[in-house]
C-alpha atoms as a PDB file:
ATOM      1  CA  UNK A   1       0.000   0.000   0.000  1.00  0.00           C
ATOM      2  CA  UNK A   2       1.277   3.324  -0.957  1.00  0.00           C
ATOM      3  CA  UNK A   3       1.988   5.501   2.090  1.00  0.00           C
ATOM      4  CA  UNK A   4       2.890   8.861   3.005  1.00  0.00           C
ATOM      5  CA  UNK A   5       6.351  10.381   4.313  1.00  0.00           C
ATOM      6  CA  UNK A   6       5.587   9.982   7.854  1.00  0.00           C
ATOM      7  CA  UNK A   7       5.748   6.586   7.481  1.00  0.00           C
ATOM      8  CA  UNK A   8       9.099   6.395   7.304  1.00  0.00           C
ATOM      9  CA  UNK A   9       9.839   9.044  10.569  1.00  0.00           C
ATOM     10  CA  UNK A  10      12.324   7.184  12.369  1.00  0.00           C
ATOM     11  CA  UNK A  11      13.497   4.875   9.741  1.00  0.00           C
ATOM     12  CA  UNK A  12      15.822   5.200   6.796  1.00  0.00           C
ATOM     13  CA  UNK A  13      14.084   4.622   3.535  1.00  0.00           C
ATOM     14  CA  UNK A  14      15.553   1.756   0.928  1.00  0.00           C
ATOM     15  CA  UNK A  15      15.079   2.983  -2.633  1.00  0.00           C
ATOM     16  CA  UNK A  16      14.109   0.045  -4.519  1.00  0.00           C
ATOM     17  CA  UNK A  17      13.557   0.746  -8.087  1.00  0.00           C
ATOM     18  CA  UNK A  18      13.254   4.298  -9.825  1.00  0.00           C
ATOM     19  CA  UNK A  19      10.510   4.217 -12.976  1.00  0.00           C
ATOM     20  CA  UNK A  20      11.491   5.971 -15.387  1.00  0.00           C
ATOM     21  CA  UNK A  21       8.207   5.463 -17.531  1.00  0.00           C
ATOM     22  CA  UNK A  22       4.806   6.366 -16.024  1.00  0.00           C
ATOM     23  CA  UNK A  23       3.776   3.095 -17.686  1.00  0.00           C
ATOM     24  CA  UNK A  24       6.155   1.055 -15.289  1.00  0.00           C
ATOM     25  CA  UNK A  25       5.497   3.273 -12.419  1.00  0.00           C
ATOM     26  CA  UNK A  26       2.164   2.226 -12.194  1.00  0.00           C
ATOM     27  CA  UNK A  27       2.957  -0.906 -13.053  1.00  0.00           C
ATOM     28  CA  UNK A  28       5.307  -1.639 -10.003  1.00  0.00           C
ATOM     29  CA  UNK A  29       2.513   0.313  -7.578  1.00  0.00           C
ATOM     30  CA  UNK A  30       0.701  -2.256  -8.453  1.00  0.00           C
ATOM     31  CA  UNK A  31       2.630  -5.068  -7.733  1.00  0.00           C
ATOM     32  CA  UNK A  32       3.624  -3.691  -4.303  1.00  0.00           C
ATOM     33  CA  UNK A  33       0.237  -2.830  -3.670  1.00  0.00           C
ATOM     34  CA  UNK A  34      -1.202  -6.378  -4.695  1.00  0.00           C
ATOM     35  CA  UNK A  35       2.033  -7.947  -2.537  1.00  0.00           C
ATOM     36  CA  UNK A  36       0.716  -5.898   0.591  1.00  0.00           C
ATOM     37  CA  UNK A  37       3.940  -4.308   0.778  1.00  0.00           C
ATOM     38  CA  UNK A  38       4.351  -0.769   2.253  1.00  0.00           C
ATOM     39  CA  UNK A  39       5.866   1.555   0.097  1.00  0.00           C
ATOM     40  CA  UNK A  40       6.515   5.349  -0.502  1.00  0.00           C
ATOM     41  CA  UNK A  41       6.880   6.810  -4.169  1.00  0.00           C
ATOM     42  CA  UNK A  42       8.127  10.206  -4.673  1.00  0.00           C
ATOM     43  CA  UNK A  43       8.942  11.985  -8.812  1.00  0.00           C
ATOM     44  CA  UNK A  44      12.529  13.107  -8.116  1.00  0.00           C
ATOM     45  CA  UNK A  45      15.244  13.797 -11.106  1.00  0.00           C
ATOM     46  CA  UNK A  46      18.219  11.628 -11.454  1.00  0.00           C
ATOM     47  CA  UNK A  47      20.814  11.558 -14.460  1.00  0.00           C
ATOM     48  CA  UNK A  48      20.243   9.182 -17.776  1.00  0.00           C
ATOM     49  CA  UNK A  49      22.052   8.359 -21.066  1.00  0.00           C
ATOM     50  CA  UNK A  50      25.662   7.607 -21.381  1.00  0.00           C
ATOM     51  CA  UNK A  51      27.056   9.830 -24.434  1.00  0.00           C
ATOM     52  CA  UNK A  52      24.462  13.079 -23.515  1.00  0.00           C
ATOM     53  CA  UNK A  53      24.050  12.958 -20.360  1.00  0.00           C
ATOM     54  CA  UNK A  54      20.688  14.511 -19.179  1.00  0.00           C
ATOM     55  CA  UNK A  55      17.974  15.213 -16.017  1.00  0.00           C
ATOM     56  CA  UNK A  56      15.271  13.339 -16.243  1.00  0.00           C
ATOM     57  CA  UNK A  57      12.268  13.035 -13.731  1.00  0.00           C
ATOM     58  CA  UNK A  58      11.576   9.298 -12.449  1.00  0.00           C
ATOM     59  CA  UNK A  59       9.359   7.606  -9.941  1.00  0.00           C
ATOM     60  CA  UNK A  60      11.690   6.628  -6.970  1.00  0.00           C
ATOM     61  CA  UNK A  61      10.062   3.865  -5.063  1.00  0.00           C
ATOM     62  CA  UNK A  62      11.580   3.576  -1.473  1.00  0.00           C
ATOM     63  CA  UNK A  63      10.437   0.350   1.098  1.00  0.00           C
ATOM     64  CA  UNK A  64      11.162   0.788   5.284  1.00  0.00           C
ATOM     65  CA  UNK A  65      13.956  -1.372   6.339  1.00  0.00           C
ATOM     66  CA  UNK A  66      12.810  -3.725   7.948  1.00  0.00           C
ATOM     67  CA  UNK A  67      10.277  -5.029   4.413  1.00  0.00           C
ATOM     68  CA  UNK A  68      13.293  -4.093   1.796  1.00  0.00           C
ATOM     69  CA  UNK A  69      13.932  -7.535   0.578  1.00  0.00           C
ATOM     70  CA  UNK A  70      10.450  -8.852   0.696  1.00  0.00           C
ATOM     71  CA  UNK A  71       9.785  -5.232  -1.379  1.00  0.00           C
ATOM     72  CA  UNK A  72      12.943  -6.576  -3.719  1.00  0.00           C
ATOM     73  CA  UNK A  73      11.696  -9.794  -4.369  1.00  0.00           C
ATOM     74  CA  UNK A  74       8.335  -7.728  -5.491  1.00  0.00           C
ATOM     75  CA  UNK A  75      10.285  -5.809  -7.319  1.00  0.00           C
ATOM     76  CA  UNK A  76      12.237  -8.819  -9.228  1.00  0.00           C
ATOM     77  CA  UNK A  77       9.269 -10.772  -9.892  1.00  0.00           C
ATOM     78  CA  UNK A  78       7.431  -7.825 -11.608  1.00  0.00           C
ATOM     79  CA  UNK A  79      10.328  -8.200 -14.204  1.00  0.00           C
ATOM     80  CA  UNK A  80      12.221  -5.335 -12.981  1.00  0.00           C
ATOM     81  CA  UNK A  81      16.197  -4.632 -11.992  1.00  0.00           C
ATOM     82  CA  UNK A  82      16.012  -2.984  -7.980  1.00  0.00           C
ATOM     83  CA  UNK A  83      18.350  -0.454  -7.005  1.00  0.00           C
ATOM     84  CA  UNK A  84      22.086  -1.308  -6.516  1.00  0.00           C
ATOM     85  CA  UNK A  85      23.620   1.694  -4.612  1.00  0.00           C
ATOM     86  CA  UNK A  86      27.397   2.267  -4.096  1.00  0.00           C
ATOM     87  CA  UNK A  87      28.183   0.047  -1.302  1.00  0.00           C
END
């Protein structure tokens, strides 16, 4: 279920996927949602394309801690790539 910011007071949000098409944003919502998963999604800009390099605006999907890798394994079975931050 989609949920607001102060959901995550006190916790540190895991990003799990950013969407960079509308079509798969509300493609993965649904997933999550159907998975009973609580989520947070936010439109934030990130950077895209190798050679030009340019902004582009993106759904960032973020899970609480403590439900990251059952939100993952959503994430993975919907046919998506999660989020791999430096590490």
């Amino acid at each position: 279920m989609k949920r607001d910011a102060d959901f995550f007071d006190g916790a540190e949000p895991v990003l799990l996927y950013i969407a960079k098409t509308l079509k798969d944003a509300l493609r993965l919502e649904n997933a999550l949602t159907e998975a009973g998963i609580d989520f947070g999604v936010e439109a934030d800009d990130y950077r895209g394309g190798l050679i030009f390099s340019t902004v582009r605006t993106g759904a960032f999907f973020y899970a609480r801690p403590e439900t990251a890798d059952a939100a993952k394994a959503v994430v993975v079975n919907a046919g998506f790539k999660p989020f791999v931050g430096p590490e």
